[in-house]
N, C-alpha and C. Protein backbone atom coordinates (compact mmCIF):
# COMPACT_ATOMS: atom_id res chain seq x y z
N UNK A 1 83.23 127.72 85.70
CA UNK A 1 83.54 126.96 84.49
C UNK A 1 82.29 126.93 83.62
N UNK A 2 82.52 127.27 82.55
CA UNK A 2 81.11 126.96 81.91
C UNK A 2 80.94 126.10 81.08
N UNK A 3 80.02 125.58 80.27
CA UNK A 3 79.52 124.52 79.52
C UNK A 3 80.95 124.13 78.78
N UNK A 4 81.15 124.77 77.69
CA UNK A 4 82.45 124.14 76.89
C UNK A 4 83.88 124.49 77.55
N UNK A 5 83.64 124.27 78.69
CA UNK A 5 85.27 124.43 79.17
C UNK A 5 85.75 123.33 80.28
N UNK A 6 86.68 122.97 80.41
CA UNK A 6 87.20 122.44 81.38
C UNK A 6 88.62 122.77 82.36
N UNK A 7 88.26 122.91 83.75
CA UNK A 7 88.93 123.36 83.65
C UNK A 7 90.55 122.95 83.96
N UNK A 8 91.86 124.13 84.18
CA UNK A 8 92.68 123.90 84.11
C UNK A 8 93.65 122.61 85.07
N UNK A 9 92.87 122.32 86.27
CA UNK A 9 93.04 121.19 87.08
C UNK A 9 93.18 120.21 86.36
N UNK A 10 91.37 120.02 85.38
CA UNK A 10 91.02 118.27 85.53
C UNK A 10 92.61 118.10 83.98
N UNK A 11 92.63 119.03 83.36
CA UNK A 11 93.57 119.49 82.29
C UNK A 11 94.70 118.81 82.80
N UNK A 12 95.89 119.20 83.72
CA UNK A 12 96.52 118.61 84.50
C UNK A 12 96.76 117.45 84.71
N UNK A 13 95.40 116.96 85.36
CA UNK A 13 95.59 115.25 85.81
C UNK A 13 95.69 114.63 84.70
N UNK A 14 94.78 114.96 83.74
CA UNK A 14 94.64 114.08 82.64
C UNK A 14 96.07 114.28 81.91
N UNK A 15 96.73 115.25 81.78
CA UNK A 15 98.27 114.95 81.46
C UNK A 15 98.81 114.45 82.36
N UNK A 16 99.10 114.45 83.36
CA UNK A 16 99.59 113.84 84.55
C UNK A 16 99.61 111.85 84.25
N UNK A 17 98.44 111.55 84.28
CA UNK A 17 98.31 110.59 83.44
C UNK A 17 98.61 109.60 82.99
N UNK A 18 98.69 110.61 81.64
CA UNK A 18 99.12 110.21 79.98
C UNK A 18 100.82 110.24 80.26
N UNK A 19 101.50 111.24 81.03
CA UNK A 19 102.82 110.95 80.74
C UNK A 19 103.21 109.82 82.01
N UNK A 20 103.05 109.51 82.89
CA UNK A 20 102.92 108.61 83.52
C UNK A 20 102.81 107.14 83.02
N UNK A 21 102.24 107.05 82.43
CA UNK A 21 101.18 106.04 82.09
C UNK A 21 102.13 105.89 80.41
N UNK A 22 102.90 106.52 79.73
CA UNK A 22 103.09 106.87 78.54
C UNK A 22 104.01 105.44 77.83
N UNK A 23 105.19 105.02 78.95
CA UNK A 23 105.26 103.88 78.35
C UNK A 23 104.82 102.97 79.07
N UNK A 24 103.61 102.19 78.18
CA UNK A 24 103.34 101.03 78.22
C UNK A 24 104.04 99.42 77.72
N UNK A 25 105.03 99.74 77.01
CA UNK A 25 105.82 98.36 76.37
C UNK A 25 105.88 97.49 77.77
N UNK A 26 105.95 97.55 78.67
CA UNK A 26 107.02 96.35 79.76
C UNK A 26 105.80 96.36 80.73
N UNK A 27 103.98 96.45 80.67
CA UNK A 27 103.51 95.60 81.71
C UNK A 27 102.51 94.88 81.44
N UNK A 28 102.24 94.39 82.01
CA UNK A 28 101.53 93.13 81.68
C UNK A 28 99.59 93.42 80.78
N UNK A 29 99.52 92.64 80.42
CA UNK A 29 98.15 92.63 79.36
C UNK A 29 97.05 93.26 80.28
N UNK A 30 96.71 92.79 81.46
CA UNK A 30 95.78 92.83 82.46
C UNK A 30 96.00 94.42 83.20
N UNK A 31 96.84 94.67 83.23
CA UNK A 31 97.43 96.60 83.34
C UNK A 31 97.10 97.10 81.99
N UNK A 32 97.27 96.65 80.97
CA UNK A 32 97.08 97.36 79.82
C UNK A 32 95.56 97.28 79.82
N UNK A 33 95.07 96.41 80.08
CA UNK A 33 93.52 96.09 79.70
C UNK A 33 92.59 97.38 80.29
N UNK A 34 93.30 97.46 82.04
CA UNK A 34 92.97 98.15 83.13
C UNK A 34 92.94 100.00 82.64
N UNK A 35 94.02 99.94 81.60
CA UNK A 35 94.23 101.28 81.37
C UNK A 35 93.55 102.07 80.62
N UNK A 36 93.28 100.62 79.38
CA UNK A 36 92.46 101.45 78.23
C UNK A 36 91.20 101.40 78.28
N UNK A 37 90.66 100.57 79.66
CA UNK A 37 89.15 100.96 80.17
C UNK A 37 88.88 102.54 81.14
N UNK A 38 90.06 102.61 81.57
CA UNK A 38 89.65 103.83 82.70
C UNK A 38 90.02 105.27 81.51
N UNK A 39 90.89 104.93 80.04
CA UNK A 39 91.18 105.68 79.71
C UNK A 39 89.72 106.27 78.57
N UNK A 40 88.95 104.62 78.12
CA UNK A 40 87.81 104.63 77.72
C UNK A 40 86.70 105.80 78.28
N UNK A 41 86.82 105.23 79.56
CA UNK A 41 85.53 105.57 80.05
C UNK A 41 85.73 107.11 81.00
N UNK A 42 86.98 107.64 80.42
CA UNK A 42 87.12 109.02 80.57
C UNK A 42 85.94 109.71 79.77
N UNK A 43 86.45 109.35 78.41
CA UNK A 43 85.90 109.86 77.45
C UNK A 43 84.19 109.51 77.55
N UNK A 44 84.02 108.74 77.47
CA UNK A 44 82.81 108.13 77.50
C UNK A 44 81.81 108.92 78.66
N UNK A 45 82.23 109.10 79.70
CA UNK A 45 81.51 109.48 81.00
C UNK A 45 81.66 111.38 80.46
N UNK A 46 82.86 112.00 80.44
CA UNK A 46 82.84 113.30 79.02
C UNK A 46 81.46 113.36 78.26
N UNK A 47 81.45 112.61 77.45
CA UNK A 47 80.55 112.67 75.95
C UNK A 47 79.28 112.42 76.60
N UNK A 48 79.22 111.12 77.61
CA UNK A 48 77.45 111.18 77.89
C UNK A 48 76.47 111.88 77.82
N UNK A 49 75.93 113.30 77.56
CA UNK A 49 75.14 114.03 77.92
C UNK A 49 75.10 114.28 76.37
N UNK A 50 76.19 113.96 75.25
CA UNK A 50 75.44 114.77 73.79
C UNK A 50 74.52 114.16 73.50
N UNK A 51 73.86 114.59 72.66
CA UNK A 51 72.99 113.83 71.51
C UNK A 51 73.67 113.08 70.11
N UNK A 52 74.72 113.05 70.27
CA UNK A 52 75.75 112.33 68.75
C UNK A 52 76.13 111.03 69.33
N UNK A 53 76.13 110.39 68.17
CA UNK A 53 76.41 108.81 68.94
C UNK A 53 78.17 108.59 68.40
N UNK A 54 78.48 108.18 69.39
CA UNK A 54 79.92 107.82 68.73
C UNK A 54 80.21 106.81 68.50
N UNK A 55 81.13 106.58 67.49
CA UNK A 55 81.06 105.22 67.11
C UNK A 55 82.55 104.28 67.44
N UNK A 56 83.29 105.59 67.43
CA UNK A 56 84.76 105.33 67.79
C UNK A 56 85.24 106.01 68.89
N UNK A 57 86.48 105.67 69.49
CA UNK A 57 87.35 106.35 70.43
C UNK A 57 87.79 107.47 70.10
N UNK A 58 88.45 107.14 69.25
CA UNK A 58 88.97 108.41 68.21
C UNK A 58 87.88 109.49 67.96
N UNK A 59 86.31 109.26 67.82
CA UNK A 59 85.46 110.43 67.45
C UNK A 59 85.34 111.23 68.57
N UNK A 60 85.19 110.71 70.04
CA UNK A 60 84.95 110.70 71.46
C UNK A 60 86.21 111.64 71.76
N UNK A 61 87.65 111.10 71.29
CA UNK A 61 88.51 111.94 72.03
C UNK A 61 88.54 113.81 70.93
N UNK A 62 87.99 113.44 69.72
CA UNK A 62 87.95 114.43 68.90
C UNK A 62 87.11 115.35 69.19
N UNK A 63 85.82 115.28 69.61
CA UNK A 63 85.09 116.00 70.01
C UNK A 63 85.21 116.47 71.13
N UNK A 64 85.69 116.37 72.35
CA UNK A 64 85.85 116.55 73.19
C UNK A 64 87.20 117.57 73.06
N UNK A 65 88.10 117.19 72.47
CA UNK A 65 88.79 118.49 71.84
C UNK A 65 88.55 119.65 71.38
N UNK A 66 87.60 119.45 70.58
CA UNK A 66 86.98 120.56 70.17
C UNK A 66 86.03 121.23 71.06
N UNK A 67 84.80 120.59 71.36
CA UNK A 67 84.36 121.11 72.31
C UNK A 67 84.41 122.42 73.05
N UNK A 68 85.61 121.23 74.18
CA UNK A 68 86.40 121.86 75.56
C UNK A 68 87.98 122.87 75.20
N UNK A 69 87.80 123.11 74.19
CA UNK A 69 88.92 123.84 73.16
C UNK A 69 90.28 123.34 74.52
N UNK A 70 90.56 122.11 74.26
CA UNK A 70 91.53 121.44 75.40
C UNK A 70 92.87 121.82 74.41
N UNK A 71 94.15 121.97 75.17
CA UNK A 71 95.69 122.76 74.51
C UNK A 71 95.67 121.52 73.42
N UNK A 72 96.49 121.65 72.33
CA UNK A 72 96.87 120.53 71.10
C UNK A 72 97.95 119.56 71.67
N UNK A 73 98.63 119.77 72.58
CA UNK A 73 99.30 119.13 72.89
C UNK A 73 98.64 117.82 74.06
N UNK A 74 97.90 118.06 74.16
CA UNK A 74 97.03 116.64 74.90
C UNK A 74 96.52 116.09 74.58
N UNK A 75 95.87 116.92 73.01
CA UNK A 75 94.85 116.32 72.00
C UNK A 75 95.54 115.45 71.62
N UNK A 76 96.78 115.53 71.04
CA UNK A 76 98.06 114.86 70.46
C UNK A 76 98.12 113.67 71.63
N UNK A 77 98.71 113.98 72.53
CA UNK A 77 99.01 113.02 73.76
C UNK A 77 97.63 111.48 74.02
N UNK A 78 96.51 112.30 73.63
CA UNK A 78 95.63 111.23 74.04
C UNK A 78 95.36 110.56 72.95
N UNK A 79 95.52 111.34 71.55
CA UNK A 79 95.78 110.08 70.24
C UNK A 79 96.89 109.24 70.27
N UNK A 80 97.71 110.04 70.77
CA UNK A 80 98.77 108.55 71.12
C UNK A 80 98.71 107.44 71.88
N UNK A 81 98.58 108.17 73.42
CA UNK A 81 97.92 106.94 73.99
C UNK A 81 96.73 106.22 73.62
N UNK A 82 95.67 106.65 72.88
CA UNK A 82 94.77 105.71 72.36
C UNK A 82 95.41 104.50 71.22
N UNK A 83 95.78 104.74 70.39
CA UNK A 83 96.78 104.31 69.62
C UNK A 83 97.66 103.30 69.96
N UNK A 84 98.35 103.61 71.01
CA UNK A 84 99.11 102.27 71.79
C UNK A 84 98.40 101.53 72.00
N UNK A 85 97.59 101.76 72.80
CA UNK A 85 96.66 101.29 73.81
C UNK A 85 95.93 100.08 72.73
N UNK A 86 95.16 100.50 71.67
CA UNK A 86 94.60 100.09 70.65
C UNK A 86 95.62 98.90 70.50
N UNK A 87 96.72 99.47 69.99
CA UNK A 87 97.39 98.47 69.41
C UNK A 87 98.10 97.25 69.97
N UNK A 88 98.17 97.43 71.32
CA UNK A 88 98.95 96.56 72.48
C UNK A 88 97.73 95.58 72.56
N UNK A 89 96.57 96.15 72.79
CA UNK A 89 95.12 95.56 73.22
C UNK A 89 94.58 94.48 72.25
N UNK A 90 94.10 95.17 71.00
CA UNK A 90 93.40 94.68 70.08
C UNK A 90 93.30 93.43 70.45
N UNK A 91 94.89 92.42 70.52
CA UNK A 91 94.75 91.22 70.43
C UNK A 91 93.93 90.63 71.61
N UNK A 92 94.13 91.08 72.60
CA UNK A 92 93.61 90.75 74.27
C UNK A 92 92.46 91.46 74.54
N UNK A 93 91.67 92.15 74.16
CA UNK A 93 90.05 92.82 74.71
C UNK A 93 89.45 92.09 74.19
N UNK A 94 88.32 91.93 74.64
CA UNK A 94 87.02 91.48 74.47
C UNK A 94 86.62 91.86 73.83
N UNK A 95 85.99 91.37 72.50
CA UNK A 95 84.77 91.70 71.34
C UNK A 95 84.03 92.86 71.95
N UNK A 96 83.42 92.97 73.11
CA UNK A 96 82.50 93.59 73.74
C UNK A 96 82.57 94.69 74.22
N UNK A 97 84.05 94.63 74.58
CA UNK A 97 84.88 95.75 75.01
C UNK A 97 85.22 96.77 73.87
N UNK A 98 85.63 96.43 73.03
CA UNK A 98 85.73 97.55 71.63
C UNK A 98 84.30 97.66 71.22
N UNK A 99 83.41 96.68 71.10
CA UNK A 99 82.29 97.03 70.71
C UNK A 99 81.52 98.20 71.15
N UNK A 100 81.62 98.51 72.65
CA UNK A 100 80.92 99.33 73.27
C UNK A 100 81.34 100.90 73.18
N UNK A 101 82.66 100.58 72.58
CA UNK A 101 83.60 102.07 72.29
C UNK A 101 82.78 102.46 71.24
């Protein structure tokens, strides 16, 4: 595998996932909370090693798209789930918790 690639496995799980995981409407805040930290700190633990600071989720899952030239259809998949996630959350995370995104 080399630098900008990932490969077709971790590709997999991470859809594996997202469609799993896809509807969120019916569980509880504390599952949602649970999700959009491990889904956070995908990305986050990803990006560690650049030199670009990110400021958003959205920049984190973008670059990493590009990057890892990952299929469009996951790129898609993980703006959505960020998106829910965002939006289910907002009201219930911690200041600190988006802050650090």
């Amino acid at each position: 595998m080399t630098d900008n690639q990932i490969d077709n496995l971790h590709i997999n799980l991470i859809q594996d996932y997202l469609l799993a995981n896809f509807n969120i409407q019916n569980i509880d805040s504390d599952k949602q909370q649970e999700q959009f930290r491990v889904f956070s700190l995908l990305f986050e633990t990803i990006t560690s090693e650049e030199s670009i600071e990110f400021s958003t989720l959205f920049s984190r899952i973008a670059f990493t798209a590009i990057k890892y030239n990952l299929p469009g259809r996951l790129n898609y998949q993980n703006h959505k789930y960020r998106r829910i996630l965002e939006k289910k959350d907002r009201s219930t995370l911690d200041d600190d918790i988006l802050y650090r995104l």
